[in-house]
C-alpha atoms as a PDB file:
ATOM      1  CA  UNK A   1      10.590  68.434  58.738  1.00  0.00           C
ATOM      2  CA  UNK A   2       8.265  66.961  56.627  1.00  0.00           C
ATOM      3  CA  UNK A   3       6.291  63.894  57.205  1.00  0.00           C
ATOM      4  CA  UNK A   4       6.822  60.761  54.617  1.00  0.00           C
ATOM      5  CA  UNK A   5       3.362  60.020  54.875  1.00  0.00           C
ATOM      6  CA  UNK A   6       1.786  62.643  53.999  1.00  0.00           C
ATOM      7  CA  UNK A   7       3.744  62.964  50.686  1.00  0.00           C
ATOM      8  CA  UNK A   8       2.778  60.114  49.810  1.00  0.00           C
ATOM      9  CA  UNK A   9      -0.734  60.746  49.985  1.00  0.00           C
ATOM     10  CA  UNK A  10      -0.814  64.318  48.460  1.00  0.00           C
ATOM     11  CA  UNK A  11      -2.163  65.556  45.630  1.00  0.00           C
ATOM     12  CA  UNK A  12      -1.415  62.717  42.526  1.00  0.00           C
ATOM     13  CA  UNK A  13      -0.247  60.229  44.717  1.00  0.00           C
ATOM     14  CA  UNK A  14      -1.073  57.404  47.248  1.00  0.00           C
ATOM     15  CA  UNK A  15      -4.234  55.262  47.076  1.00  0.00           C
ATOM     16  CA  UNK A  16      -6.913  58.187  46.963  1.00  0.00           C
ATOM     17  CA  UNK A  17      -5.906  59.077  43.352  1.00  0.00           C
ATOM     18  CA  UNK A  18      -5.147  55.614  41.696  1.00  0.00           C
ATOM     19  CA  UNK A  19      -8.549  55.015  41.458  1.00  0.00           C
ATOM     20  CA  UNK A  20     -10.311  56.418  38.453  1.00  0.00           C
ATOM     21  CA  UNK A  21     -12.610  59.351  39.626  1.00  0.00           C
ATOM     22  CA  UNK A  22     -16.311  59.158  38.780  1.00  0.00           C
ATOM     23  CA  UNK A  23     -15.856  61.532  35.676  1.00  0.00           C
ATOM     24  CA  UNK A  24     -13.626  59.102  34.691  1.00  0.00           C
ATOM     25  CA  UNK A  25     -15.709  56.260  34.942  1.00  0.00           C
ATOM     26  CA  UNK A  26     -18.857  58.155  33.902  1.00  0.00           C
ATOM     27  CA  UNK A  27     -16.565  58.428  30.750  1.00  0.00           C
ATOM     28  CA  UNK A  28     -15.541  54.751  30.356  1.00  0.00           C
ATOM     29  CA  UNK A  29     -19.464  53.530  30.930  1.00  0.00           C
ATOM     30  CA  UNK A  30     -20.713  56.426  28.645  1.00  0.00           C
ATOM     31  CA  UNK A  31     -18.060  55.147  25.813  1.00  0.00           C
ATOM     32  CA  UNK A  32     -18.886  51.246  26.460  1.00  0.00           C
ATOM     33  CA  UNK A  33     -22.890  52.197  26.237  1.00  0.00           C
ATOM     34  CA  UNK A  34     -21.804  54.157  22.847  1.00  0.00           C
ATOM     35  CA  UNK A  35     -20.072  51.366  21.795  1.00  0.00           C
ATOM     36  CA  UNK A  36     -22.577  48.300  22.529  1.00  0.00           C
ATOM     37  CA  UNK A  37     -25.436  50.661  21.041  1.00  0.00           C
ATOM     38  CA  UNK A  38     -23.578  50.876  17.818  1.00  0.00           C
ATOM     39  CA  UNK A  39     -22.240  47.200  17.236  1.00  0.00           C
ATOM     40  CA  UNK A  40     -25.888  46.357  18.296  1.00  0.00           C
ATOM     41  CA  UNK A  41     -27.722  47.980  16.452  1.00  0.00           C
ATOM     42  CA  UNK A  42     -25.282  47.186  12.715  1.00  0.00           C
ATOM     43  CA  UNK A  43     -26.013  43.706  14.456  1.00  0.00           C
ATOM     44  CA  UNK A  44     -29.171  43.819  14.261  1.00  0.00           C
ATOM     45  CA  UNK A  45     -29.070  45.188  10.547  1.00  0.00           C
ATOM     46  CA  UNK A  46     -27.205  41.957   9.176  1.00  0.00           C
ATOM     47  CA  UNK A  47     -29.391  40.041  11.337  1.00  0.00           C
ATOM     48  CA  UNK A  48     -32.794  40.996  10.612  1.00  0.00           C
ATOM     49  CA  UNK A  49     -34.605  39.474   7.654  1.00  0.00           C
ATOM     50  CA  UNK A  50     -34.885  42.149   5.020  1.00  0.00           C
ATOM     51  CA  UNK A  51     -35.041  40.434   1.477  1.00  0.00           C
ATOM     52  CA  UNK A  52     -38.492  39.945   0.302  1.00  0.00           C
ATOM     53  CA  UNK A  53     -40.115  43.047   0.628  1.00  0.00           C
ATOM     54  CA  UNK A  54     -41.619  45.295  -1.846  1.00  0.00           C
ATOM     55  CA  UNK A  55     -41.367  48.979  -2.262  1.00  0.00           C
ATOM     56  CA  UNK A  56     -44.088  50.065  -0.143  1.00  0.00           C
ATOM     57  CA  UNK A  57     -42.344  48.015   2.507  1.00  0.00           C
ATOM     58  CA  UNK A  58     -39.259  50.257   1.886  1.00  0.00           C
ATOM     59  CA  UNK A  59     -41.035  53.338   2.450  1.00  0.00           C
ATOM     60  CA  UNK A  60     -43.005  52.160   5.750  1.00  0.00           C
ATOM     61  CA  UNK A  61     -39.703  50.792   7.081  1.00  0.00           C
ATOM     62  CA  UNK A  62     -38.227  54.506   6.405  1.00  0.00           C
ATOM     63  CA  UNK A  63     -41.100  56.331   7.575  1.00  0.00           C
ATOM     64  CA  UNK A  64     -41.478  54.252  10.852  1.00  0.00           C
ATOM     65  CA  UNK A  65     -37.655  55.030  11.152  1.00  0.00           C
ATOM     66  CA  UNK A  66     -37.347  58.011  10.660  1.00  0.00           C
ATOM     67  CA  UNK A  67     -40.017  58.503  13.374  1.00  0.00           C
ATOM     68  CA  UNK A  68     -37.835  56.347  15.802  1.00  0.00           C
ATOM     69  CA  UNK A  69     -34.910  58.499  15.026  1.00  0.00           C
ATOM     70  CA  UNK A  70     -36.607  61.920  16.042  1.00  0.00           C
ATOM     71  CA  UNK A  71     -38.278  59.828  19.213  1.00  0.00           C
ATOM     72  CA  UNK A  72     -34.590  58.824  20.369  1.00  0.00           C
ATOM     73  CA  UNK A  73     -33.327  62.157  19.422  1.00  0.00           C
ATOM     74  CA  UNK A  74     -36.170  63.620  22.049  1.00  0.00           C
ATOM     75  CA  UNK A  75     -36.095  60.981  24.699  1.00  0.00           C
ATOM     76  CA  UNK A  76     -31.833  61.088  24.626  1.00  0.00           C
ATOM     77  CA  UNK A  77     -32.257  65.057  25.000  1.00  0.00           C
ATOM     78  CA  UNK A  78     -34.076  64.413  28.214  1.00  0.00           C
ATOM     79  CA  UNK A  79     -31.870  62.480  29.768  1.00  0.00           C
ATOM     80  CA  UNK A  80     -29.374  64.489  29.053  1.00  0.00           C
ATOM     81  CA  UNK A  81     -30.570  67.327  31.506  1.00  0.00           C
ATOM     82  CA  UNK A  82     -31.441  64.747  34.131  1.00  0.00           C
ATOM     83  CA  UNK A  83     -27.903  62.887  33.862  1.00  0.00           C
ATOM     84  CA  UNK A  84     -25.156  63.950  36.340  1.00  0.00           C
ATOM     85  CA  UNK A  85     -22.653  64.098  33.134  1.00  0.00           C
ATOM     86  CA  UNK A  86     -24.565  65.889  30.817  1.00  0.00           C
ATOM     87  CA  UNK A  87     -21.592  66.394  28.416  1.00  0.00           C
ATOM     88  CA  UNK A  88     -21.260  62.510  28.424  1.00  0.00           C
ATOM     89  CA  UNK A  89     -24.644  61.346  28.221  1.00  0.00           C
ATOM     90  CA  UNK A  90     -24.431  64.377  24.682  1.00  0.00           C
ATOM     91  CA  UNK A  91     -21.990  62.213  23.177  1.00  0.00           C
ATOM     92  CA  UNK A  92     -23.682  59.445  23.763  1.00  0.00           C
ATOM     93  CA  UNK A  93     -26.905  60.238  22.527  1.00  0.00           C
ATOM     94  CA  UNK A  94     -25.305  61.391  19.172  1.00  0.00           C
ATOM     95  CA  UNK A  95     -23.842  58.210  18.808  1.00  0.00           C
ATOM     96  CA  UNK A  96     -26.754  56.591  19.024  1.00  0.00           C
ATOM     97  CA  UNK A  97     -28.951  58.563  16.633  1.00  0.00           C
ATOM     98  CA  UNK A  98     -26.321  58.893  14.067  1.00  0.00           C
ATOM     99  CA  UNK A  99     -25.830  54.988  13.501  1.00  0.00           C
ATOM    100  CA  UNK A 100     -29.861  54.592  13.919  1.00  0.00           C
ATOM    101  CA  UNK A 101     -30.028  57.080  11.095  1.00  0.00           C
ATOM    102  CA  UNK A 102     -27.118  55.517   9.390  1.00  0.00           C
ATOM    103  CA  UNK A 103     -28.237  51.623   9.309  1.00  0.00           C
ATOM    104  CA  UNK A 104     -31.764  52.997   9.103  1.00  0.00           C
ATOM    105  CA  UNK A 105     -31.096  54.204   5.555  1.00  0.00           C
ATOM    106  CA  UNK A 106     -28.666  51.686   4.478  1.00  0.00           C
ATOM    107  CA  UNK A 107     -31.589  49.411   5.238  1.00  0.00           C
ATOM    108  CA  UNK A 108     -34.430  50.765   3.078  1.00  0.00           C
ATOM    109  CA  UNK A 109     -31.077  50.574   0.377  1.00  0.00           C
ATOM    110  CA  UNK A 110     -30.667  47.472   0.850  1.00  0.00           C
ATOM    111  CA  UNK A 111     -34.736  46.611   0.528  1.00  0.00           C
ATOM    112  CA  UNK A 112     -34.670  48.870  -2.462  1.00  0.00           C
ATOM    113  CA  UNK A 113     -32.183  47.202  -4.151  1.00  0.00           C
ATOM    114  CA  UNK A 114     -33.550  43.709  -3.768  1.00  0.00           C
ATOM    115  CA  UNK A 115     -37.422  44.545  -4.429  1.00  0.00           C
ATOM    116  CA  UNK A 116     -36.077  45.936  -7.454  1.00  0.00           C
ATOM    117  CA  UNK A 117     -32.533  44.877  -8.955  1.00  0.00           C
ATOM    118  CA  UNK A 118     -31.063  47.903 -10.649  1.00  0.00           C
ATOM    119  CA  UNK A 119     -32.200  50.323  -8.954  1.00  0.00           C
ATOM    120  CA  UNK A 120     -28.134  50.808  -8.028  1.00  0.00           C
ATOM    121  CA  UNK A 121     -25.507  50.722 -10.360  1.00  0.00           C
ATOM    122  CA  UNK A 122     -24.539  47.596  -8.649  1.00  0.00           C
ATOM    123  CA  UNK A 123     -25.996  45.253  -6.436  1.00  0.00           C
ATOM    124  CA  UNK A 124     -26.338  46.246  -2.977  1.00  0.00           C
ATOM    125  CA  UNK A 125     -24.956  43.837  -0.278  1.00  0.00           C
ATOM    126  CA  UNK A 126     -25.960  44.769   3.319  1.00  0.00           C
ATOM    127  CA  UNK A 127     -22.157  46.243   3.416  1.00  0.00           C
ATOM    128  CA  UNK A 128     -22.467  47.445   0.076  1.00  0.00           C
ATOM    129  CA  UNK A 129     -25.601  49.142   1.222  1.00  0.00           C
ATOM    130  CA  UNK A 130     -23.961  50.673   4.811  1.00  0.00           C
ATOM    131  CA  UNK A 131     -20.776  51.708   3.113  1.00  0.00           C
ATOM    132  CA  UNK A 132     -23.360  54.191   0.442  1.00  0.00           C
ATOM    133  CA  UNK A 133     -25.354  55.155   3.382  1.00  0.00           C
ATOM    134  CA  UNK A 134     -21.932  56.206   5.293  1.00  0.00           C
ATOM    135  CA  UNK A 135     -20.656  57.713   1.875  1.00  0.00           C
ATOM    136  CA  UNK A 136     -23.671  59.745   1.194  1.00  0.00           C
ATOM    137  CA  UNK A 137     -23.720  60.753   5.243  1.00  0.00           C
ATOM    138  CA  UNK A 138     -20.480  61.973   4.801  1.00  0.00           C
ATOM    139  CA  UNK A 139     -20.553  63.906   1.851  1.00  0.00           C
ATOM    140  CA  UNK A 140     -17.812  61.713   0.436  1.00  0.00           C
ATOM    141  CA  UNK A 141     -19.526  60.137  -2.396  1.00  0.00           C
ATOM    142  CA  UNK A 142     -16.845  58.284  -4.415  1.00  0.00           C
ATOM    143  CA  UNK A 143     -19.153  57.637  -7.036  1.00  0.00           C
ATOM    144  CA  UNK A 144     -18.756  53.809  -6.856  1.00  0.00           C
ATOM    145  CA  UNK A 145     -22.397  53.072  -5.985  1.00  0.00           C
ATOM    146  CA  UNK A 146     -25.182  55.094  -7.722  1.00  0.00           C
ATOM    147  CA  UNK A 147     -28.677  55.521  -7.555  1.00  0.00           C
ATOM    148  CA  UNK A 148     -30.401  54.775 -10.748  1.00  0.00           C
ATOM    149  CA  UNK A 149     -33.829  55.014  -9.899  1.00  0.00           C
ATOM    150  CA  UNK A 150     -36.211  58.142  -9.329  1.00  0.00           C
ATOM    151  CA  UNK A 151     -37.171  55.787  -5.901  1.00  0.00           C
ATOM    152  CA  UNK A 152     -33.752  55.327  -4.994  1.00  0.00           C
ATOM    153  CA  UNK A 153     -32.577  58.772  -5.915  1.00  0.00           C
ATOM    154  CA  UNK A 154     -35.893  60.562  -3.792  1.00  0.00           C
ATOM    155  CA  UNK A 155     -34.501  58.045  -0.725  1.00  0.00           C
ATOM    156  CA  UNK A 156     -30.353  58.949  -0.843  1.00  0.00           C
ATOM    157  CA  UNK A 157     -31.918  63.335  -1.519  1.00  0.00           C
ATOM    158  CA  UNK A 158     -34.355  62.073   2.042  1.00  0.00           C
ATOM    159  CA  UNK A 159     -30.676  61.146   3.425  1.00  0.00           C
ATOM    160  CA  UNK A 160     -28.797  64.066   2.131  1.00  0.00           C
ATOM    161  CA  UNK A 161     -31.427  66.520   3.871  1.00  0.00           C
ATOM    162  CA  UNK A 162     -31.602  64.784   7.148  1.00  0.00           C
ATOM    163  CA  UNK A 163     -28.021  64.504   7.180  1.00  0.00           C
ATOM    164  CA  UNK A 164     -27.786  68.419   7.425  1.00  0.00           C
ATOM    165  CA  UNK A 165     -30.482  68.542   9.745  1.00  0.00           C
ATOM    166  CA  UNK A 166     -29.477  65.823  11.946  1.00  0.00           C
ATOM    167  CA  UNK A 167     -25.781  67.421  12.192  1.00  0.00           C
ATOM    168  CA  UNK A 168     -27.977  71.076  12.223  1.00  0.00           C
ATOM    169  CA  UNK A 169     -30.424  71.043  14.375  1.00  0.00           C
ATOM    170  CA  UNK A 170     -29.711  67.504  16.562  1.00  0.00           C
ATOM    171  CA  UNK A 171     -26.379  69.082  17.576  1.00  0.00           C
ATOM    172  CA  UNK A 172     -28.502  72.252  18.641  1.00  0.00           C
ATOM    173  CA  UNK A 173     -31.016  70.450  20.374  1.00  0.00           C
ATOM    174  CA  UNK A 174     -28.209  68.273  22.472  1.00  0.00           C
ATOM    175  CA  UNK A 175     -26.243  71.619  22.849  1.00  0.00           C
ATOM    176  CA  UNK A 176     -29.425  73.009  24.134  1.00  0.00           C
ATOM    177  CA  UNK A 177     -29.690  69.658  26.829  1.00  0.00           C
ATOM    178  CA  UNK A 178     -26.197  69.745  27.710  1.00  0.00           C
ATOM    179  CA  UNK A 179     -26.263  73.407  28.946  1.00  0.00           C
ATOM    180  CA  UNK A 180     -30.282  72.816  30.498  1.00  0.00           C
ATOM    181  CA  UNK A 181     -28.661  69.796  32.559  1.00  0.00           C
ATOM    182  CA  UNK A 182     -25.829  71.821  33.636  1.00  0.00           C
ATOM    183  CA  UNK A 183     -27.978  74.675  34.505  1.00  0.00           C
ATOM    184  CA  UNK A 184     -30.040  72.688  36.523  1.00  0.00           C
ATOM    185  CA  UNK A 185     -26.705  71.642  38.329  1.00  0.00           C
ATOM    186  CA  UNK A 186     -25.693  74.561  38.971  1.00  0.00           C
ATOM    187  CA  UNK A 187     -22.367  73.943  36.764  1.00  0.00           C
ATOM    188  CA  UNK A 188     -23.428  76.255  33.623  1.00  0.00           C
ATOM    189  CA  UNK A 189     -20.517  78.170  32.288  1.00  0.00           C
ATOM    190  CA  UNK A 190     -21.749  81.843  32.001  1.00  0.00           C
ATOM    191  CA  UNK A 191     -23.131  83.298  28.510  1.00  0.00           C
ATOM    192  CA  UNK A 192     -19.321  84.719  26.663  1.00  0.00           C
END
C-alpha cells in the first residue's frame, strides 16, 4: 500500500511546492525592478524643470543622453553575464534602455517645442511630446503631431535611426550577454 504522506508531498503538492521557486521570484523582482525603472524614470520627465531652455540646451541634453543610453546599454550587458538569471536580468535591461531612450527624446521635443513655438504642428505638452516620441519609436506615426522645423525634423530622423539600432544591435548585444552569462553557468543551450 501506499503511504498518505508521501502523496501528499510528491511532485506538485504539499508545502515544498507552494512556495514560488527562485526562478519564479527572480521573475517577480526582475518585473517589479522593470516596472519602478520605468514609472521612475517618466516621473522624473514630468518632474524635472525643462521650459526655459534654448536650442543649444536641446542638443546638449540629447547628446549627454544619448551617451547615458549607450553607458546603460554597456553596464546592463554586464550584469547580465554576472546575474544568476541572465534571461531575466535581458528583459530587464531592455526595459530600461528603451524608456531612457524613449523619455530621452520626448524630452529634447518637448525643449524644442518651447525654445521655439512652432517648431510642431501643435504645441507639445510633456504627453503630447512622449506620445510623438512613442509614435515615431514605433513606426506608427499617425500623422497628428509633425515636425515643422529642419531642427526638429534632424532630432525625430536622430530617433528614427537609433530606433533601428537600438532594436538592431541592443537586442544583439543583450542576446550576446544572455548566452555569455549562461555560458559562464554552464547552462548554454548548444549552437542549432
Amino acid at each position: 500500500m501506499s503511504d498518505p504522506a508521501a502523496s501528499r508531498t510528491g511532485p506538485g503538492r504539499g508545502r515544498a511546492t507552494d512556495r514560488p521557486g527562485p526562478g519564479r521570484r527572480a521573475a517577480v523582482i526582475a518585473l517589479a525592478r522593470a516596472v519602478c525603472v520605468a514609472v521612475g524614470l517618466v516621473a522624473a520627465f514630468y518632474l524635472l524643470p525643462l521650459e526655459g531652455r534654448r536650442t543649444a540646451a536641446t542638443w546638449a541634453l540629447l547628446a549627454c543622453g544619448l551617451l547615458a543610453v549607450v553607458m546603460v546599454l554597456v553596464w546592463e550587458a554586464r550584469a547580465i553575464v554576472r546575474s544568476p538569471f541572465p534571461r531575466l536580468k535581458a528583459v530587464e535591461a531592455l526595459a530600461a534602455t528603451l524608456v531612457l531612450y524613449l523619455v530621452l527624446f520626448a524630452s529634447a521635443y518637448h525643449l524644442l517645442e518651447s525654445s521655439s513655438p512652432g517648431t510642431f504642428s501643435e504645441p507639445l505638452t510633456r504627453t503630447d511630446a512622449l506620445y510623438f516620441a512613442l509614435t515615431t519609436f514605433s513606426t506608427v506615426g499617425f500623422g497628428d503631431i509633425t515636425a515643422r522645423s529642419q531642427t526638429a525634423r534632424v532630432v525625430t530622423m536622430l530617433q528614427m535611426l537609433g530606433g533601428l539600432l537600438l532594436v538592431g544591435v541592443a537586442a544583439r548585444i543583450l542576446a550576446g550577454a544572455v548566452q555569455a552569462g549562461l555560458r559562464r553557468q554552464g547552462r548554454a543551450s548548444p549552437p542549432e
